[in-house]
Protein backbone atom coordinates (compact mmCIF):
# COMPACT_ATOMS: atom_id res chain seq x y z
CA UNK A 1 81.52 97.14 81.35
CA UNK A 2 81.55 98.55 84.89
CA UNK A 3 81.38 94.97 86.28
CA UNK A 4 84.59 94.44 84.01
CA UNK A 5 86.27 97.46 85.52
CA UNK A 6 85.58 96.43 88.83
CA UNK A 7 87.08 93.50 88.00
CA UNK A 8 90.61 94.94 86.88
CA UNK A 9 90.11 97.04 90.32
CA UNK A 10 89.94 93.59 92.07
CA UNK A 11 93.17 92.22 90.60
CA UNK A 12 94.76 95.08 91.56
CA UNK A 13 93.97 95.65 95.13
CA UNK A 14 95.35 91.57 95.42
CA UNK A 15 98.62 92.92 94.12
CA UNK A 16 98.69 95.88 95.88
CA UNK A 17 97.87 93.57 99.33
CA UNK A 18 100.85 91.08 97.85
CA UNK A 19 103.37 93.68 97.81
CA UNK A 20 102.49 94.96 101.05
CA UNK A 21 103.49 91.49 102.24
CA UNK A 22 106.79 90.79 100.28
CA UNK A 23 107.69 94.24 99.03
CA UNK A 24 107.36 96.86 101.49
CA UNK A 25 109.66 99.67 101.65
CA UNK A 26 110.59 99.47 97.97
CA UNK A 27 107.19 101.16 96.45
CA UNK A 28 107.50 104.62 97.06
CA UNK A 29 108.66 105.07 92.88
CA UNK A 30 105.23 103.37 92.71
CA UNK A 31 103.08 105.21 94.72
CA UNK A 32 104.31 108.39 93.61
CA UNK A 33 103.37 107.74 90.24
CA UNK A 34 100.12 106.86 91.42
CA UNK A 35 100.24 110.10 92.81
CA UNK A 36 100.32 111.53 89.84
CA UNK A 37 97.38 109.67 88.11
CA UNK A 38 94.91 110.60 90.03
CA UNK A 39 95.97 114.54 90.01
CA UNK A 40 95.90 113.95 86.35
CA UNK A 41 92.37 112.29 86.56
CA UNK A 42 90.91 115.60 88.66
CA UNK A 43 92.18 117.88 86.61
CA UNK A 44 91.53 116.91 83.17
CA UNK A 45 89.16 114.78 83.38
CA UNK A 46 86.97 115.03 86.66
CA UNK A 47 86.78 118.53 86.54
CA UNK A 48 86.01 119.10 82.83
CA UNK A 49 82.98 116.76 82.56
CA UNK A 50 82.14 119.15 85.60
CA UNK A 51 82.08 122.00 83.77
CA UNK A 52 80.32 120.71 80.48
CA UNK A 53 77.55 119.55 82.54
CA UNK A 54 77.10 122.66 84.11
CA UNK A 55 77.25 124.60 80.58
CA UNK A 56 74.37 121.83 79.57
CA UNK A 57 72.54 122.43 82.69
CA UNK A 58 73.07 125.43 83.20
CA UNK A 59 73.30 124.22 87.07
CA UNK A 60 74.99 126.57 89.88
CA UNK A 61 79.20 125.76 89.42
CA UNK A 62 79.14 126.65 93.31
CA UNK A 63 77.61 123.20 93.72
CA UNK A 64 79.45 120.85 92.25
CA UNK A 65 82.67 122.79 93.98
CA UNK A 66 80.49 122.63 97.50
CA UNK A 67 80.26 118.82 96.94
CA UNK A 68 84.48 118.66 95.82
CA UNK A 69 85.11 120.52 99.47
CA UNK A 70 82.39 118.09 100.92
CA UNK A 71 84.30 115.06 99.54
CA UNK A 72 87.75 116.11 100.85
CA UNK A 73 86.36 117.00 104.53
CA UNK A 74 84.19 114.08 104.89
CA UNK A 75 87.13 111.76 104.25
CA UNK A 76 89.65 113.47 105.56
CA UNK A 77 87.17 113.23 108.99
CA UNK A 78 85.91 109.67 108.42
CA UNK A 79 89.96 108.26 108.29
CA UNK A 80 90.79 110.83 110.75
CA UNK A 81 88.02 108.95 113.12
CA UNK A 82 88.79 105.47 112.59
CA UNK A 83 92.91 105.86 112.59
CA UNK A 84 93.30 104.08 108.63
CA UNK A 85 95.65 107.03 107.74
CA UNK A 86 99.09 105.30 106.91
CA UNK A 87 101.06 108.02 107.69
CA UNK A 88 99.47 107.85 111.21
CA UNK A 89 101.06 104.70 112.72
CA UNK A 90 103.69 106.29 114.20
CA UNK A 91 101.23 107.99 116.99
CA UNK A 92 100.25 104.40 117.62
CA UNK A 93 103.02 102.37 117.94
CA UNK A 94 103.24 101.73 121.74
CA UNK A 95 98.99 100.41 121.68
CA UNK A 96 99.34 98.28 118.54
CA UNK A 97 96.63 95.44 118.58
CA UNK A 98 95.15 93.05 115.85
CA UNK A 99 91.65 94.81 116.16
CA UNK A 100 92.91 98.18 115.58
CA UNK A 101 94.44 96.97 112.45
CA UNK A 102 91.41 95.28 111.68
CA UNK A 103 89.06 98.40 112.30
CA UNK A 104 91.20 99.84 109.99
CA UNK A 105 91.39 97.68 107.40
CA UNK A 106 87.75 97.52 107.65
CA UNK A 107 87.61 101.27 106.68
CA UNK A 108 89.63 100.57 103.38
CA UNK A 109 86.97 98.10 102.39
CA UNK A 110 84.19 100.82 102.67
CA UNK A 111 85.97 102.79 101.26
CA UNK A 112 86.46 100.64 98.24
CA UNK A 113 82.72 99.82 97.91
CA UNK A 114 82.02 103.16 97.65
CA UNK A 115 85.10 102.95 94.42
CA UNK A 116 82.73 100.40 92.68
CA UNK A 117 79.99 102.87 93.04
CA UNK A 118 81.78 105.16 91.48
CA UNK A 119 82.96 103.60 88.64
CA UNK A 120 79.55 102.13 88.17
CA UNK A 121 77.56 105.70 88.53
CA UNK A 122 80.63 106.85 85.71
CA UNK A 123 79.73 104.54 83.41
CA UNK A 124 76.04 105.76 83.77
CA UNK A 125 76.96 109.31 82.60
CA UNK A 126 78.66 107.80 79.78
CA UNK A 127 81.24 104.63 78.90
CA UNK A 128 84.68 107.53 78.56
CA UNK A 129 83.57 108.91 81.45
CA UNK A 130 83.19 105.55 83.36
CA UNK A 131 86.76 104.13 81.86
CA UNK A 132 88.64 107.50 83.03
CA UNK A 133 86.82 107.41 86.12
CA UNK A 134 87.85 103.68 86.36
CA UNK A 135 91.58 104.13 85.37
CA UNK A 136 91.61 106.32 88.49
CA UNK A 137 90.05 103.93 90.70
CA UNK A 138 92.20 101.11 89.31
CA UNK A 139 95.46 102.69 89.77
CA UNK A 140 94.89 103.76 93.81
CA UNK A 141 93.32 100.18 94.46
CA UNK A 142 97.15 99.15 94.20
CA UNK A 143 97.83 101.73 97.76
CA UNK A 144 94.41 100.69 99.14
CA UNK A 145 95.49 97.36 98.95
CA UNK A 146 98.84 97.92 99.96
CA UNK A 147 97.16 99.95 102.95
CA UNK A 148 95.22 97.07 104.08
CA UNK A 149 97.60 94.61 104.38
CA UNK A 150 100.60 97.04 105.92
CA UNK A 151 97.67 98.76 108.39
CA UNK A 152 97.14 94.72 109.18
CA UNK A 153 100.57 93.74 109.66
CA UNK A 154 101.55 96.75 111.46
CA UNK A 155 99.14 95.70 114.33
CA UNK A 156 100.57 92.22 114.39
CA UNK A 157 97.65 90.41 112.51
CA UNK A 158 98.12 86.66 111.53
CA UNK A 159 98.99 86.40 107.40
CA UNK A 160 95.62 84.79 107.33
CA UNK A 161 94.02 87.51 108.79
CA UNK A 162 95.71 89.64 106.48
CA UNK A 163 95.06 88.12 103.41
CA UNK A 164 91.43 87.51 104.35
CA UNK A 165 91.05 91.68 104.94
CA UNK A 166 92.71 91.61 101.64
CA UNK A 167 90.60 89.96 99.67
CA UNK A 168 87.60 91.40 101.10
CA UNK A 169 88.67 94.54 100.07
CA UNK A 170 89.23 93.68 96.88
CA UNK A 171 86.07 92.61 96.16
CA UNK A 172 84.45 95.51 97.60
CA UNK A 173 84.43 97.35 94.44
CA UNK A 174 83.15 94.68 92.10
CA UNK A 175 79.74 94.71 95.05
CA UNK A 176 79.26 98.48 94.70
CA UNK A 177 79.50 98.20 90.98
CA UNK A 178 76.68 95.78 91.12
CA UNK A 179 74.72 97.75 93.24
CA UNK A 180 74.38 100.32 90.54
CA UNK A 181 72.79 98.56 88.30
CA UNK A 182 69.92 98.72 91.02
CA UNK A 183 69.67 102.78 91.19
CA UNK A 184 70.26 105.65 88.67
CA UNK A 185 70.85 109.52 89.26
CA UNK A 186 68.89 112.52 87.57
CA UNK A 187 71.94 114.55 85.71
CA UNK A 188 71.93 117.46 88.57
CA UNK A 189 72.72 114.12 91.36
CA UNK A 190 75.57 113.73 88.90
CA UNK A 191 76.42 116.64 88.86
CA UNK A 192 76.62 116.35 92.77
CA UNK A 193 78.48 113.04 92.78
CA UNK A 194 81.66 114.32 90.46
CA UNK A 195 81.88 117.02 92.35
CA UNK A 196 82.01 115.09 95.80
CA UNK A 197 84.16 112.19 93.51
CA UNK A 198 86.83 114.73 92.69
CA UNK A 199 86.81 115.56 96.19
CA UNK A 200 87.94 112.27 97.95
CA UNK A 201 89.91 111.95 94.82
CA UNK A 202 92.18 115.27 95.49
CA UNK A 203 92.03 114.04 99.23
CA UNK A 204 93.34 110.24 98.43
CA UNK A 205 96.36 111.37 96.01
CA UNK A 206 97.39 114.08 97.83
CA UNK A 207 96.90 113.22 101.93
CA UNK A 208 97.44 109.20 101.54
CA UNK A 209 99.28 108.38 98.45
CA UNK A 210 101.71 111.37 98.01
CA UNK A 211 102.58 111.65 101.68
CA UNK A 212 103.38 107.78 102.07
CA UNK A 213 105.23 108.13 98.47
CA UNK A 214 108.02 110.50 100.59
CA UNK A 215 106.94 108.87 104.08
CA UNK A 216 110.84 107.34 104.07
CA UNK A 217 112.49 110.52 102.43
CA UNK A 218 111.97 112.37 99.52
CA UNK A 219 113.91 111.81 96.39
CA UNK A 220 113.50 113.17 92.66
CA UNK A 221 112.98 109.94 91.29
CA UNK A 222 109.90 110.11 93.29
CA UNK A 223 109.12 113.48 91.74
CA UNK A 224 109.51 112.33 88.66
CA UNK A 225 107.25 109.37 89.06
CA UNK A 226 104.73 111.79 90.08
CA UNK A 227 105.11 113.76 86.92
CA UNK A 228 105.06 110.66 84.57
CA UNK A 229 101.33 109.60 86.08
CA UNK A 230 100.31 113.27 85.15
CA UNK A 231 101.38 112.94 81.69
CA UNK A 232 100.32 109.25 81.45
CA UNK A 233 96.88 110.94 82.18
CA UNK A 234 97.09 113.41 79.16
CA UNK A 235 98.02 110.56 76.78
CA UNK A 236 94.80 108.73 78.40
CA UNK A 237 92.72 111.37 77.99
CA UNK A 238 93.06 112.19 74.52
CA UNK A 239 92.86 108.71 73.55
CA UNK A 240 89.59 107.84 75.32
């Protein structure tokens, strides 16, 4: 099931690195509503499990809310370090060069291993954990590979070059799926991990998807968008 997910997170990061090629500049309805999905996923989903495995456990809540703040910060430095926040390219545009796109690019593709462990360490807790965790990672695949290809472009990359960073980045997460099937966590490394998962989560949606949603201007239909992937999310989670 996690392989299958991983899967769906595959096809999407190929459209997402598509669009960055023939669509760009039109997808800010999109990525707002992304946006929203993933603050929808955090907060009523994430964030609950959180708390009904620390009412099981009867763990520390500081902890898992130590890893959330270690999630956002470690991200937040990691893309900070290796220049693959979007928003960013502005500061570079007089040193564009293929390898700094490619250095990039090549952060997105960690990044999106470490998705497919995710999804793969959600459906470990439990198969409605795993798909909500997956319906998160599946729906900001589209901006990571959107990311990639732009961040590629951007730097003046061949097409080839491009679509080759692409693809490797959309396989990513089907790998670190995979890979789980090799390890398993005790329930308080669980614990830990949605904690630290809601983390880069809150960082993603709201430093990388919602600022590049209103990079070229704000406008309410954006807004909206944003609103409709939060309710999308309810109706999600009280189905699965």
């Amino acid at each position: 099931m996690a392989i299958l997910a991983a899967c769906c997170a595959f096809f999407f990061t190929l459209l997402g690195g598509f669009a960055s090629i023939r669509f760009r500049g039109k997808l800010q309805l999109i990525l707002g509503f992304t946006a929203g999905v993933l603050l929808g996923l955090v907060a009523l989903d994430v964030l609950p499990e959180i708390m009904s495995m620390v009412a099981r456990t009867g763990a520390n809540p500081r902890t898992p809310m130590l890893a959330l703040i270690g999630g956002f910060l470690l991200f937040h430095v990691l893309e900070k370090s290796i220049l693959v926040h979007h928003s960013s390219e502005g500061s570079y545009e007089e040193h564009r060069h293929p390898d700094v796109g490619l250095l990039s690019a090549l952060g997105l593709v960690a990044h999106s291993f470490f998705d497919g462990i995710g999804i793969g360490l959600g459906f470990s807790i439990s198969s409605p954990v795993g798909i909500l965790i997956a319906v998160g990672v599946v729906s900001h695949d589209f901006a990571d590979g959107l990311n990639t290809g732009s961040l590629m472009l951007v730097h003046k990359n061949t097409i080839n070059r491009t679509w080759a960073l692409v693809l490797a980045d959309a396989a990513a997460p089907v790998l670190g799926a995979w890979v789980t099937r090799f390890f398993s966590l005790p329930e308080w490394g669980l614990l830990i991990y949605l904690g630290f998962f809601a983390g880069f989560l809150l960082y993603v949606g709201i430093a990388e998807i919602l600022i590049e949603a209103h990079r070229e201007g704000s406008s309410l239909r954006t807004v909206g968008m944003t609103i409709l992937g939060v309710l999308f999310m309810v109706v999600v989670s009280r189905i699965v």
